[in-house]
Protein backbone atom coordinates (compact mmCIF):
# COMPACT_ATOMS: atom_id res chain seq x y z
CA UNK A 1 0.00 0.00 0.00
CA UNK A 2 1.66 3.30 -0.72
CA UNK A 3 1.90 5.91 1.83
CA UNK A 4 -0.51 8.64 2.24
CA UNK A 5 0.43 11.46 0.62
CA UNK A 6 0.75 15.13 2.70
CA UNK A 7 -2.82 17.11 1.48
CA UNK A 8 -2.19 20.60 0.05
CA UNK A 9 -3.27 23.71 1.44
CA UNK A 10 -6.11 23.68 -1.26
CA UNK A 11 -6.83 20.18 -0.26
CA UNK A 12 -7.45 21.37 3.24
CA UNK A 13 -9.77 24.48 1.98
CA UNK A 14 -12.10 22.02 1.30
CA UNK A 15 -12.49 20.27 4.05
CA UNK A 16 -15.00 20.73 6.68
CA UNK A 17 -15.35 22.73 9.88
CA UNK A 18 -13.35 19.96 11.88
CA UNK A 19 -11.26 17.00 11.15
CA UNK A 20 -10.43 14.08 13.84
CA UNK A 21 -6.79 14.21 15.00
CA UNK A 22 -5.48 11.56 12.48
CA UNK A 23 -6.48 13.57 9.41
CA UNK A 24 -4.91 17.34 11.26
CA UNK A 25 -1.59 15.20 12.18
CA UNK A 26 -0.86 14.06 8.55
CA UNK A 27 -1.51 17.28 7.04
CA UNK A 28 0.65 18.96 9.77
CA UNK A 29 3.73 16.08 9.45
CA UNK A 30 3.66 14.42 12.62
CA UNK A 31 1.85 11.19 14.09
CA UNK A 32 -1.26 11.14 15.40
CA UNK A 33 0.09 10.10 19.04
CA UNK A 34 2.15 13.08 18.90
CA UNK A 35 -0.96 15.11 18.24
CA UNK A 36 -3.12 13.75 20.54
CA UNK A 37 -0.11 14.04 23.03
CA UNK A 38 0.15 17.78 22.40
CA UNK A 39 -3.84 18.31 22.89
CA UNK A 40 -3.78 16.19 26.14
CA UNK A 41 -0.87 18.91 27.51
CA UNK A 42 -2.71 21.84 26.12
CA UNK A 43 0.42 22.71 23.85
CA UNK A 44 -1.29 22.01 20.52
CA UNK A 45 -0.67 24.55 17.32
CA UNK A 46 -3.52 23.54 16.49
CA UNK A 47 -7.35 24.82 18.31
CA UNK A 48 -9.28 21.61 19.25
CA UNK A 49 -13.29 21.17 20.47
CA UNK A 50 -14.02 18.37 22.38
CA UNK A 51 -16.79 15.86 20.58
CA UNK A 52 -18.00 13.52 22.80
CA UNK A 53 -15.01 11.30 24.00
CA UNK A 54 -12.51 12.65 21.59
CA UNK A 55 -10.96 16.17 19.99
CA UNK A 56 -11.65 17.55 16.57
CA UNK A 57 -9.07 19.93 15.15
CA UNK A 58 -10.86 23.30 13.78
CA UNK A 59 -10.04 23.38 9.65
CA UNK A 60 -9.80 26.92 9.76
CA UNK A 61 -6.97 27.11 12.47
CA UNK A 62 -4.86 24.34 10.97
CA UNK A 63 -4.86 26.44 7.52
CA UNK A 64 -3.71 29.18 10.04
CA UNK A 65 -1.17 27.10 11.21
CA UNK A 66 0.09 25.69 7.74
CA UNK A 67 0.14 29.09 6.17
CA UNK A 68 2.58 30.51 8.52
CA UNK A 69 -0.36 33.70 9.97
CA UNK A 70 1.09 34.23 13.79
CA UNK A 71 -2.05 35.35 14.99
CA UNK A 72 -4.19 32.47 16.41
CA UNK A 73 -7.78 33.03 15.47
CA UNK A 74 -10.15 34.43 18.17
């Protein structure tokens, strides 16, 4: 199976409000238990929501993130 491929930042325009932890970790480079580890510490570059028993990672702030902008969204 060939590995997954890094999305684009117009990939990641189009997807939606949130994406599970997995999806936000391949775009950003890093595993998914480094993620997740970051979110449990409350260090994350990345804004989270809680869902239920699990985090979401907000689209909008990961583009944020990827395109460099130092301001974190309010």
């Amino acid at each position: 199976m060939p590995p997954k491929t890094r999305p684009t930042l117009a990939d990641i325009r189009k997807w939606p409000a949130t994406v599970s932890i997995p999806t936000a970790a391949r775009a950003l480079g890093c595993s998914a238990r480094h993620l997740q580890e970051r979110v449990k510490r409350g260090d994350s570059p990345v804004k989270t929501l809680p869902f239920g028993n699990r985090n979401v990672v907000i689209t909008a702030d990961l583009l944020r993130v990827l395109s460099g902008e130092t301001q974190e969204a309010a």
